[in-house]
N, C-alpha and C. Protein backbone atom coordinates (compact mmCIF):
# COMPACT_ATOMS: atom_id res chain seq x y z
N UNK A 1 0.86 -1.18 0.00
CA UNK A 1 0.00 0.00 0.00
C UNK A 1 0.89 1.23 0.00
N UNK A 2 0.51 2.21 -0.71
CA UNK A 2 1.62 3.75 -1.08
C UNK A 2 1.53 4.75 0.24
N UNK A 3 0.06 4.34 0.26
CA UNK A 3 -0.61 5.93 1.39
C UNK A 3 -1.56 5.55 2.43
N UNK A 4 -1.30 5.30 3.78
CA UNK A 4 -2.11 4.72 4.57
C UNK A 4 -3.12 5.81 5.05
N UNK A 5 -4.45 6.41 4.49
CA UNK A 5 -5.38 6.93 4.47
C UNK A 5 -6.19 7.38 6.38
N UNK A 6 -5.88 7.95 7.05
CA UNK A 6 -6.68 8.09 8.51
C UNK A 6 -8.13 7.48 8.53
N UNK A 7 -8.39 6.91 9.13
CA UNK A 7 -10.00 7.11 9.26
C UNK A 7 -10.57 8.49 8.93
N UNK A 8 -10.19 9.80 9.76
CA UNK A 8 -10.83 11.52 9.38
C UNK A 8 -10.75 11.98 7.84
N UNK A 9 -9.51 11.06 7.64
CA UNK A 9 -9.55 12.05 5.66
C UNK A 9 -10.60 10.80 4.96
N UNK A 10 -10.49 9.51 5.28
CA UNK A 10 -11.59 8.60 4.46
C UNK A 10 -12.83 9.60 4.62
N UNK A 11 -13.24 10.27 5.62
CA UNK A 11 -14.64 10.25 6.01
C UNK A 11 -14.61 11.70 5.54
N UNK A 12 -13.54 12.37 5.38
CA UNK A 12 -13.61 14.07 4.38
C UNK A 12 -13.76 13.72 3.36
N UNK A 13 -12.98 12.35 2.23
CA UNK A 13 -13.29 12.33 0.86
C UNK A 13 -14.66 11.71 1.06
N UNK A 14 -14.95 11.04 1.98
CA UNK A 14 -16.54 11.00 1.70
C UNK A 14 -17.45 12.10 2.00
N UNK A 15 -17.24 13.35 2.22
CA UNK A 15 -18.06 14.55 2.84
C UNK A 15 -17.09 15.69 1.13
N UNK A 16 -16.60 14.95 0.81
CA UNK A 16 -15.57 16.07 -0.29
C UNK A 16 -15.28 17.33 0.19
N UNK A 17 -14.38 16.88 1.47
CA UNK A 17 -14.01 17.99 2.20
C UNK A 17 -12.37 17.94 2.35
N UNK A 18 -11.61 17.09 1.44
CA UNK A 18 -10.18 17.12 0.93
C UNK A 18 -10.02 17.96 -0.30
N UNK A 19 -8.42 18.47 0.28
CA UNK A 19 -8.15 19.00 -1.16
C UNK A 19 -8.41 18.23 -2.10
N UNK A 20 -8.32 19.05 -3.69
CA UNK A 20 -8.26 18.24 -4.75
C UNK A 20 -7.13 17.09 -5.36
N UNK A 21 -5.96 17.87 -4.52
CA UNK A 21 -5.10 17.00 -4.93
C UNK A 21 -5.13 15.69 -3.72
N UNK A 22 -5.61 15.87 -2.26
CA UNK A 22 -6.00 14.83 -1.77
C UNK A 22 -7.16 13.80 -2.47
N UNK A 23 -7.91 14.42 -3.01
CA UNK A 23 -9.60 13.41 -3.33
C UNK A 23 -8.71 12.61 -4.50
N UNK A 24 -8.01 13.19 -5.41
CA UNK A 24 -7.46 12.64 -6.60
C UNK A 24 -6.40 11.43 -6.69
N UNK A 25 -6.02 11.40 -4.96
CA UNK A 25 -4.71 10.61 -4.57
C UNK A 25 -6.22 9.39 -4.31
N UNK A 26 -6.75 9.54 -3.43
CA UNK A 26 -7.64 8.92 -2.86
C UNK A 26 -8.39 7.72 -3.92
N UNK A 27 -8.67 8.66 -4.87
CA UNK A 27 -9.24 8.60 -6.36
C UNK A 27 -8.70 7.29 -7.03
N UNK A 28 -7.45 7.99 -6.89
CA UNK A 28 -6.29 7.08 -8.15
C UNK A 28 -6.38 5.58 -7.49
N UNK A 29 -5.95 5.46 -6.03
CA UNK A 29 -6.05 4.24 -5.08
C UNK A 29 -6.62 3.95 -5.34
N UNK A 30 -8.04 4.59 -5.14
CA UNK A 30 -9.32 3.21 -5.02
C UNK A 30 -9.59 2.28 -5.87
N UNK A 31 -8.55 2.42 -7.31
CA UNK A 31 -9.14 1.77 -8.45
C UNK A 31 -8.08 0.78 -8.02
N UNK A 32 -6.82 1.02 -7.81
CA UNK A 32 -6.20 -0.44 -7.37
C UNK A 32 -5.60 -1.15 -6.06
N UNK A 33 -6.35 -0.61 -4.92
CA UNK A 33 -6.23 -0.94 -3.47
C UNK A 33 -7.81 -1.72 -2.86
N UNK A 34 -8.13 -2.89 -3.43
CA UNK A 34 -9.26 -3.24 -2.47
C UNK A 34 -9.39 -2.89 -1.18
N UNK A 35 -8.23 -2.90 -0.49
CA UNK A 35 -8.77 -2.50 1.12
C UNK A 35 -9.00 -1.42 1.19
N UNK A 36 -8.60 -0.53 0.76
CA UNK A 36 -8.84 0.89 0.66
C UNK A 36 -10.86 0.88 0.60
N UNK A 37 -10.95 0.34 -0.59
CA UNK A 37 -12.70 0.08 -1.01
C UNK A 37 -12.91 -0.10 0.09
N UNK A 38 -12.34 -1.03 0.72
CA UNK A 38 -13.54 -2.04 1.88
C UNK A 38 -13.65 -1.02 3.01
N UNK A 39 -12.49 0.05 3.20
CA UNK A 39 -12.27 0.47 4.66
C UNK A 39 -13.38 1.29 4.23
N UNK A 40 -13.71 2.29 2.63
CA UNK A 40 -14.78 3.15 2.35
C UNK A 40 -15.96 3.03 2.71
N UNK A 41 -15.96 1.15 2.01
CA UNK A 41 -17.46 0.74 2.38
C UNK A 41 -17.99 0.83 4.25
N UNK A 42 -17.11 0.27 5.22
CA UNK A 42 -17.14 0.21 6.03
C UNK A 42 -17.81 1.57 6.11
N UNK A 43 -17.53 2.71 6.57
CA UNK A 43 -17.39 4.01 7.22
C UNK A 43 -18.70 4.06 6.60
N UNK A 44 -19.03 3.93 5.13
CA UNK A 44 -20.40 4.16 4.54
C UNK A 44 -21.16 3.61 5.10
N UNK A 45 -20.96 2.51 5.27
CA UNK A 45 -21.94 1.73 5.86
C UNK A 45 -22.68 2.23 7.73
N UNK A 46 -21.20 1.99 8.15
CA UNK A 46 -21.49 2.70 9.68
C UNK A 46 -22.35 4.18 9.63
N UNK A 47 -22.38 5.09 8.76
CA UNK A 47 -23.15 6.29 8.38
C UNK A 47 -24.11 5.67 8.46
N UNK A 48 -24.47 4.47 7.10
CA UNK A 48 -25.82 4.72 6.84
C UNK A 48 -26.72 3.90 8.06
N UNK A 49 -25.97 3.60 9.33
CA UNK A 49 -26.25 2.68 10.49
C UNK A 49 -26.69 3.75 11.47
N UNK A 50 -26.34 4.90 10.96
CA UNK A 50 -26.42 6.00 12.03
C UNK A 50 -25.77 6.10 13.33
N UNK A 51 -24.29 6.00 12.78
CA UNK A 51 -23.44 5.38 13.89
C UNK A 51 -22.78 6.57 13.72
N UNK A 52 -22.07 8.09 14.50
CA UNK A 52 -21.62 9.22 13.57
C UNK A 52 -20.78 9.43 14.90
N UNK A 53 -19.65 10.04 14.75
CA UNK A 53 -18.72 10.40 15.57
C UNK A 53 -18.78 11.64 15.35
N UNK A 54 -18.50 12.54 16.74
CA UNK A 54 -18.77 14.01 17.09
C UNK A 54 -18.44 14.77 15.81
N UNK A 55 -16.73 14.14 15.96
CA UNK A 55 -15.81 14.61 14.65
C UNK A 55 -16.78 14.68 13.33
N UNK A 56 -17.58 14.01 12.91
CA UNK A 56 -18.19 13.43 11.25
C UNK A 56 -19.46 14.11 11.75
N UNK A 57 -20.00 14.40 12.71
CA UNK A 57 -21.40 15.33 12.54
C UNK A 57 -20.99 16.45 12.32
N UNK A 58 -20.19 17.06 12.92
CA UNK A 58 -19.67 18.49 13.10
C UNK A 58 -18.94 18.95 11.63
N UNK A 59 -18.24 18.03 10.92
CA UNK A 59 -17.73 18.13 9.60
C UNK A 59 -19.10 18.26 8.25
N UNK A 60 -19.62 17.35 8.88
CA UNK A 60 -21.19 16.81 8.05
C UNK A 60 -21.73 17.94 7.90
N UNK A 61 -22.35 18.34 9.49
CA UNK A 61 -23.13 19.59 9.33
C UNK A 61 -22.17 21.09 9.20
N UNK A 62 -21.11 20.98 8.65
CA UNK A 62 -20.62 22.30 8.78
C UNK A 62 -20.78 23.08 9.87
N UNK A 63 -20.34 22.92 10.81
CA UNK A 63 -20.45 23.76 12.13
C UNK A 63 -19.64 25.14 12.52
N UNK A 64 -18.60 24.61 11.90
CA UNK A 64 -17.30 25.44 11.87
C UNK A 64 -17.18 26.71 10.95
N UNK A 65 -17.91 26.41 9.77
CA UNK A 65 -18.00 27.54 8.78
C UNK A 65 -19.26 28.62 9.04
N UNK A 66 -18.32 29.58 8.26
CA UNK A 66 -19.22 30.81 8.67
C UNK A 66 -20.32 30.82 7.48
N UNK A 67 -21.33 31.67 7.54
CA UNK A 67 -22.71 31.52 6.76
C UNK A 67 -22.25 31.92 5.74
N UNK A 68 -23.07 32.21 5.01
CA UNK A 68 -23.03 33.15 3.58
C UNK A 68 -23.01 34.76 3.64
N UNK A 69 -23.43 35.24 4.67
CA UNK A 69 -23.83 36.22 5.13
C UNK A 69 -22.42 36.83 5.81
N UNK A 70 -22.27 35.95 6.61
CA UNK A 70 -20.92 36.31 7.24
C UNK A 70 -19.94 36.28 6.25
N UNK A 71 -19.85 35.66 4.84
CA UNK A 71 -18.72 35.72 4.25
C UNK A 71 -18.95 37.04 3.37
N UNK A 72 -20.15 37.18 3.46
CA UNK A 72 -19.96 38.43 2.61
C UNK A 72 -19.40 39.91 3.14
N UNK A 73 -19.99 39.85 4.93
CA UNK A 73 -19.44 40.37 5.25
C UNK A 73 -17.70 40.66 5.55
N UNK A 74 -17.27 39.37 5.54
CA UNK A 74 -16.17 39.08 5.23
C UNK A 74 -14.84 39.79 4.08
N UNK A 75 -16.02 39.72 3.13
CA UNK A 75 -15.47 40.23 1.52
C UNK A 75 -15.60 41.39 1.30
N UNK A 76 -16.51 42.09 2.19
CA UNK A 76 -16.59 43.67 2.45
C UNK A 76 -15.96 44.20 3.23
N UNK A 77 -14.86 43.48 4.30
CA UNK A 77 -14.37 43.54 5.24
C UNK A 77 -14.65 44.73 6.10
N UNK A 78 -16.14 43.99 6.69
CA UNK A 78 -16.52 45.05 7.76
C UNK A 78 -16.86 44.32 9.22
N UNK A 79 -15.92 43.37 9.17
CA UNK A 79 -16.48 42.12 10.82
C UNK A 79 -15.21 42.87 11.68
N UNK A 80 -16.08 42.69 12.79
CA UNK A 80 -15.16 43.18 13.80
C UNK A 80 -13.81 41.92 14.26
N UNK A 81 -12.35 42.20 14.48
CA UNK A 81 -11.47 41.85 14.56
C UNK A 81 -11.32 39.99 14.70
N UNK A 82 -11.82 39.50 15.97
CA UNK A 82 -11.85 38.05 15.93
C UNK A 82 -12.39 37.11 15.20
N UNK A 83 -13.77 37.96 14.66
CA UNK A 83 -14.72 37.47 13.60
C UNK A 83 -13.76 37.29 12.19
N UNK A 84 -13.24 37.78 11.88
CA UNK A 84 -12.82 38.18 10.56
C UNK A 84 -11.24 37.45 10.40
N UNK A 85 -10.71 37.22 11.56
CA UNK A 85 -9.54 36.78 12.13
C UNK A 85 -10.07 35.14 11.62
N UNK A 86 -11.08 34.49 12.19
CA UNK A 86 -11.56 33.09 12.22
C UNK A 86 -11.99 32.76 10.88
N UNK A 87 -12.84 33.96 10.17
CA UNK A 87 -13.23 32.94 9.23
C UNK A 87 -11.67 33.33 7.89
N UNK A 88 -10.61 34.15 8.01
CA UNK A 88 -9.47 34.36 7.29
C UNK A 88 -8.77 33.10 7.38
N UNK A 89 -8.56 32.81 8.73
CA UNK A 89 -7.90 31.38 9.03
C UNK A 89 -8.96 30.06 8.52
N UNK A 90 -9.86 30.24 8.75
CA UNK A 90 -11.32 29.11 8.08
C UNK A 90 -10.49 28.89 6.68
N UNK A 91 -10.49 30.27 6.16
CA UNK A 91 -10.68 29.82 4.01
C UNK A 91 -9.09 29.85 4.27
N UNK A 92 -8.34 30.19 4.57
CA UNK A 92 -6.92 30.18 3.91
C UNK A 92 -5.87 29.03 4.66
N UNK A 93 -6.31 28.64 6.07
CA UNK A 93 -5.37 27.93 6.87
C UNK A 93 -6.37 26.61 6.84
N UNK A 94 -7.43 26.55 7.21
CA UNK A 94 -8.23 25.05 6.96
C UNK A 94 -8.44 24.56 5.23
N UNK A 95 -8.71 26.07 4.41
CA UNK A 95 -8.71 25.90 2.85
C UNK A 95 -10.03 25.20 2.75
N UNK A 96 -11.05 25.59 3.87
CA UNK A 96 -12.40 24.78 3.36
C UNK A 96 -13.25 25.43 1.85
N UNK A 97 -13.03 24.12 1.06
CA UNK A 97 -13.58 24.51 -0.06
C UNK A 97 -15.15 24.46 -0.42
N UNK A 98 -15.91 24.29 0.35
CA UNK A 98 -17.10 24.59 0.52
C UNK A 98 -17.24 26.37 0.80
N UNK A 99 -16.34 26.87 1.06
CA UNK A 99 -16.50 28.46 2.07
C UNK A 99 -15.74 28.97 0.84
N UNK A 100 -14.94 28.63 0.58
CA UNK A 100 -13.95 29.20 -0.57
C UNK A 100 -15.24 29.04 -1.57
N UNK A 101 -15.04 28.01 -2.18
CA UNK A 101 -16.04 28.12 -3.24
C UNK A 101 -17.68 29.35 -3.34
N UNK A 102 -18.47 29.56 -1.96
CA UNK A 102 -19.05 30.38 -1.06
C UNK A 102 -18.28 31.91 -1.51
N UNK A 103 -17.35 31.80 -1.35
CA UNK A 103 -16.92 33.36 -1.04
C UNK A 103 -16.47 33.93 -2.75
N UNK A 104 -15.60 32.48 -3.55
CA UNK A 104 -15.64 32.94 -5.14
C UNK A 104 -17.12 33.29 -5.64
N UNK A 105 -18.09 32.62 -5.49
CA UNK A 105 -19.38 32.83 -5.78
C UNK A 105 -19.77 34.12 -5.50
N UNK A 106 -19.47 35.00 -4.07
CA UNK A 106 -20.10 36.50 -3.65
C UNK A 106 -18.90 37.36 -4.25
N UNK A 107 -17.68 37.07 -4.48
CA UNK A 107 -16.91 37.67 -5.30
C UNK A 107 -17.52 37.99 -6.38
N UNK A 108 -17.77 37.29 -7.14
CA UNK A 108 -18.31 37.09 -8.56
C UNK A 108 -19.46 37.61 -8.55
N UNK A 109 -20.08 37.72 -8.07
CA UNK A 109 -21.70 38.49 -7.58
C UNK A 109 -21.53 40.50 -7.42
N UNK A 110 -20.06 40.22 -6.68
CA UNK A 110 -20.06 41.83 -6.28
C UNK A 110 -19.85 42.16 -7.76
N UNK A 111 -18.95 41.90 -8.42
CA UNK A 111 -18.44 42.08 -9.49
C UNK A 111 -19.26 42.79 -10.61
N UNK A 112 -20.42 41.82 -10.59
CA UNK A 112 -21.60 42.03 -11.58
C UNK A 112 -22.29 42.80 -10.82
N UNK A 113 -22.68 43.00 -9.63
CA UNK A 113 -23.14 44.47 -9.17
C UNK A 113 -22.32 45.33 -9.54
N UNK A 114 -21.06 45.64 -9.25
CA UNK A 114 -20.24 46.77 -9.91
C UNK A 114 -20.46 47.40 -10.78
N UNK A 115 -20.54 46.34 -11.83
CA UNK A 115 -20.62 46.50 -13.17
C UNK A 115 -21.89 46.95 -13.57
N UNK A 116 -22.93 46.45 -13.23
CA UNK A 116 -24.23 46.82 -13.66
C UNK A 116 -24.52 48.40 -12.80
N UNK A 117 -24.11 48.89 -11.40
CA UNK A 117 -23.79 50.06 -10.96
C UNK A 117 -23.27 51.12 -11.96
N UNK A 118 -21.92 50.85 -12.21
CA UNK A 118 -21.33 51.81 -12.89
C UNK A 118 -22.09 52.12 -14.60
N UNK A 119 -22.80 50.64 -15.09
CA UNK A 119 -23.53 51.11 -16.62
C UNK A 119 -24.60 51.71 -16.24
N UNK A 120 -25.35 51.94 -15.12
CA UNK A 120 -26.45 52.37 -15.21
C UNK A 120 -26.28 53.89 -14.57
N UNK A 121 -25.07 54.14 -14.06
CA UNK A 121 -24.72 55.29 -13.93
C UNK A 121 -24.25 55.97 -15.27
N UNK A 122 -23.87 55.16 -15.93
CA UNK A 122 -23.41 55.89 -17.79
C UNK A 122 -24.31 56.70 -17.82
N UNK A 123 -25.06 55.28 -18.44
CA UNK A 123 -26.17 55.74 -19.10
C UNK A 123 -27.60 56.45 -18.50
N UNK A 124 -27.47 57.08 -17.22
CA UNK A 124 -28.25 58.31 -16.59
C UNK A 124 -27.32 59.35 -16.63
N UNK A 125 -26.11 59.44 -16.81
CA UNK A 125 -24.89 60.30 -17.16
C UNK A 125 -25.12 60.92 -17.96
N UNK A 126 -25.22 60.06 -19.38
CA UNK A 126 -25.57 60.21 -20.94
C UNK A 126 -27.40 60.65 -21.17
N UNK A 127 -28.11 60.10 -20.50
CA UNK A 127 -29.61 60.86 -20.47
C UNK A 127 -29.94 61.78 -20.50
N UNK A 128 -29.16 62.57 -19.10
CA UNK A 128 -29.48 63.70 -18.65
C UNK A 128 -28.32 64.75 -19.33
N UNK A 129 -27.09 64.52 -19.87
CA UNK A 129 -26.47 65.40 -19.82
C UNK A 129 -27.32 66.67 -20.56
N UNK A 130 -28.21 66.66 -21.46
CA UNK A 130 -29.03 67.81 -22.64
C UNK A 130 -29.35 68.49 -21.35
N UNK A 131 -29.53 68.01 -20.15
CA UNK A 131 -31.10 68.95 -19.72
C UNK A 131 -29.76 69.83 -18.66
N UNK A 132 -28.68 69.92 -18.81
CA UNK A 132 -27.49 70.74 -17.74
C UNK A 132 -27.11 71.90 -18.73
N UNK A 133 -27.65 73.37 -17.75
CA UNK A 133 -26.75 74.85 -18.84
C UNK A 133 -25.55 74.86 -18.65
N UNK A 134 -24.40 74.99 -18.82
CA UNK A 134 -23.17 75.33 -19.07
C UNK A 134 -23.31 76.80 -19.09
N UNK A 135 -24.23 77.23 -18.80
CA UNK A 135 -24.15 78.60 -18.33
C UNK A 135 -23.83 79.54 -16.82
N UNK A 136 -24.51 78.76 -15.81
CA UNK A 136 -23.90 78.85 -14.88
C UNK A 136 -25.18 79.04 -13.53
C-alpha cells in the first residue's frame, strides 16, 4: 500500500471535504487498493447505520463555517477583529472549499453588481447630460 489513508480524511473524501489533490490521490487508489474500497465501504456503511462520531457530525453539518452572510461580510471587510480573524484562518489555513467556493461565488456576484452600478450610472450620465446649462 503507497498511502495509509486516517480514518478523518476517508470520512472528508466521503463529505468532499479534501483537497483536490488529496480526493485525486484517494481517487487514483481506489481503483487499485481493495482494502482501501472495503475500509470506504465500512465508514459508509457505519453512516448509513447512524453510527456518527462528534468529529463526522460536526464536519457533516458544517459547524465550523461561517454563513453566507458572514462571508460576505467578510469580503466587504466590515467584521469586527476576531470574527474576521476566524473565518481568514477558516478559508486560507483550513482551505475549506465549501467556504472558498461560497466566497468565489459572492466575489463574482459583487463584481456584476459593480458593473451593472457603474452602466447604469453611464447611461443616466448620458440621459441627462441635454437637460445641464453650461451657463452657470
Amino acid at each position: 500500500m503507497s498511502h495509509q489513508f486516517t480514518e478523518a480524511e476517508l470520512e472528508a473524501y466521503l463529505d468532499e471535504a479534501l483537497s483536490a489533490e488529496e480526493m485525486a490521490k484517494v481517487e487514483t487508489l481506489l481503483r487499485s487498493e481493495s482494502d482501501l474500497t472495503d475500509r470506504l465501504r465500512a465508514i459508509h456503511g457505519r453512516r448509513d447505520a447512524g453510527v456518527h462520531s462528534l468529529g463526522e457530525i460536526w464536519r457533516r453539518h458544517r459547524v465550523s463555517c461561517p454563513t453566507r452572510e458572514q462571508l460576505g461580510s467578510y469580503l466587504l471587510q466590515i467584521l469586527e477583529g476576531e470574527e474576521q480573524e476566524y473565518i481568514e484562518f477558516h478559508l486560507q489555513e483550513i482551505n475549506c472549499r465549501y467556504c472558498n467556493a461560497n466566497l468565489d461565488d459572492l466575489r463574482l456576484r459583487k463584481q456584476e453588481i459593480e458593473a451593472e452600478t457603474q452602466n447604469r450610472r453611464r447611461r443616466y450620465f448620458q440621459s441627462s447630460a441635454g437637460f445641464f446649462d453650461n451657463q452657470g
